[in-house]
Protein backbone atom coordinates (compact mmCIF):
# COMPACT_ATOMS: atom_id res chain seq x y z
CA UNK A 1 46.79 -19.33 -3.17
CA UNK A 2 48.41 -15.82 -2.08
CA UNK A 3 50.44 -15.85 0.73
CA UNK A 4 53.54 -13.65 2.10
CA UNK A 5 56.94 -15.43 2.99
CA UNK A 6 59.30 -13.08 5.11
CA UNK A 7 62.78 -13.67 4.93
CA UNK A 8 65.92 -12.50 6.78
CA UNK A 9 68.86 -12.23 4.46
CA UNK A 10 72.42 -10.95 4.90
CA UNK A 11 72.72 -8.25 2.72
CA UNK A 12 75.42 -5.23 2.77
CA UNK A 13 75.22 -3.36 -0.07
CA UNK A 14 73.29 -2.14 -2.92
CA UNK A 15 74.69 -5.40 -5.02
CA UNK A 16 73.60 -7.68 -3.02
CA UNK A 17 70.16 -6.33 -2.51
CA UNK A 18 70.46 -6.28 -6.47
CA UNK A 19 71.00 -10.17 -6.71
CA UNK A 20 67.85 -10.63 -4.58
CA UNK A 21 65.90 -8.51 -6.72
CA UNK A 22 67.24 -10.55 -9.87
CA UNK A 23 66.51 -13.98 -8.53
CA UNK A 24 62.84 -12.76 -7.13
CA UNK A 25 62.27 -11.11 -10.29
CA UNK A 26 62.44 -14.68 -12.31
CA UNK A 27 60.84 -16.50 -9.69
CA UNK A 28 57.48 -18.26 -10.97
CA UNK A 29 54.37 -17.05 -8.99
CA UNK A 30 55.89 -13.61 -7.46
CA UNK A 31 53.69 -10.76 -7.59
CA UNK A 32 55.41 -8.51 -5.62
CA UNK A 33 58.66 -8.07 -3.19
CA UNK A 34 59.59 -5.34 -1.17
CA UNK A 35 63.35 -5.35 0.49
CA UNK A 36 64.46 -3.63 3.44
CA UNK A 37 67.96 -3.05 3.86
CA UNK A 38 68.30 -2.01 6.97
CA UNK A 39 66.57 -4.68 8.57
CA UNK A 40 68.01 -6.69 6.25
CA UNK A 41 64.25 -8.31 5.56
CA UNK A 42 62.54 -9.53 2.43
CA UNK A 43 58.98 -9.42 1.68
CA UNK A 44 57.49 -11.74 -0.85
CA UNK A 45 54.01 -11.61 -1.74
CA UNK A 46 52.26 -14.45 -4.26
CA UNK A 47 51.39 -17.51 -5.06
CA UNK A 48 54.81 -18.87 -3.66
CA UNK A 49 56.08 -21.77 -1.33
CA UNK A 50 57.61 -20.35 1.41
CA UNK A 51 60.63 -23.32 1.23
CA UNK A 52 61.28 -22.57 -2.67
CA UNK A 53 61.43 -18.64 -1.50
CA UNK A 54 64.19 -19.42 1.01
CA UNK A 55 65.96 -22.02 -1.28
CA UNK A 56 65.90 -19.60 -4.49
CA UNK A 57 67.16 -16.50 -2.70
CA UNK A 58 70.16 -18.92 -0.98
CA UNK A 59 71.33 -19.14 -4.60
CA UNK A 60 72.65 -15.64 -4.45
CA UNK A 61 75.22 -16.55 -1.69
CA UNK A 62 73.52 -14.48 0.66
CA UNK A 63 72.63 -15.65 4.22
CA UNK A 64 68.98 -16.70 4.10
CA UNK A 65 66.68 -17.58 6.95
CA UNK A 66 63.21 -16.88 7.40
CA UNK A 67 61.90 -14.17 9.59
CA UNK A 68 61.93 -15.19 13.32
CA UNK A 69 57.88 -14.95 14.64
CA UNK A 70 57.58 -13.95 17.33
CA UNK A 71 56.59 -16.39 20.43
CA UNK A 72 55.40 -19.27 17.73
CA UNK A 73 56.95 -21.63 15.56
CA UNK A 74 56.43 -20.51 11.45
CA UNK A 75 54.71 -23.93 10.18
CA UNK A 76 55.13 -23.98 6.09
């Protein structure tokens, strides 16, 4: 099943957005990813778990949470 997992990660520079893009680019079941700098936000679309998302971009170092929703809890 397709879903989308938004993430909120710590990124500063073109490197580390690079790192993300490395370790969504091997990721089993991702068929697409968009990253936003500036809002430091990551977009993954596919057939994913949002929990492995989070877990596989915290490899990189990078301070990984998922989006905050706004008024509701996310439920996985």
């Amino acid at each position: 099943m397709s879903q989308t997992v938004v993430l909120k990660v710590a990124m500063s520079c073109g490197g580390c957005s690079g790192a993300v893009k490395r370790v969504l680019g091997k990721m089993e079941g991702v068929e697409s990813f968009d990253i936003d700098m500036e809002q430091q936000k990551v977009t993954v679309k596919g057939n994913v778990q949002p929990n492995a998302v989070l877990e596989t971009v915290s490899k990189t170092g990078k301070k990984t949470e998922f989006w905050p929703t706004e008024g509701a809890s996310a439920t996985a």
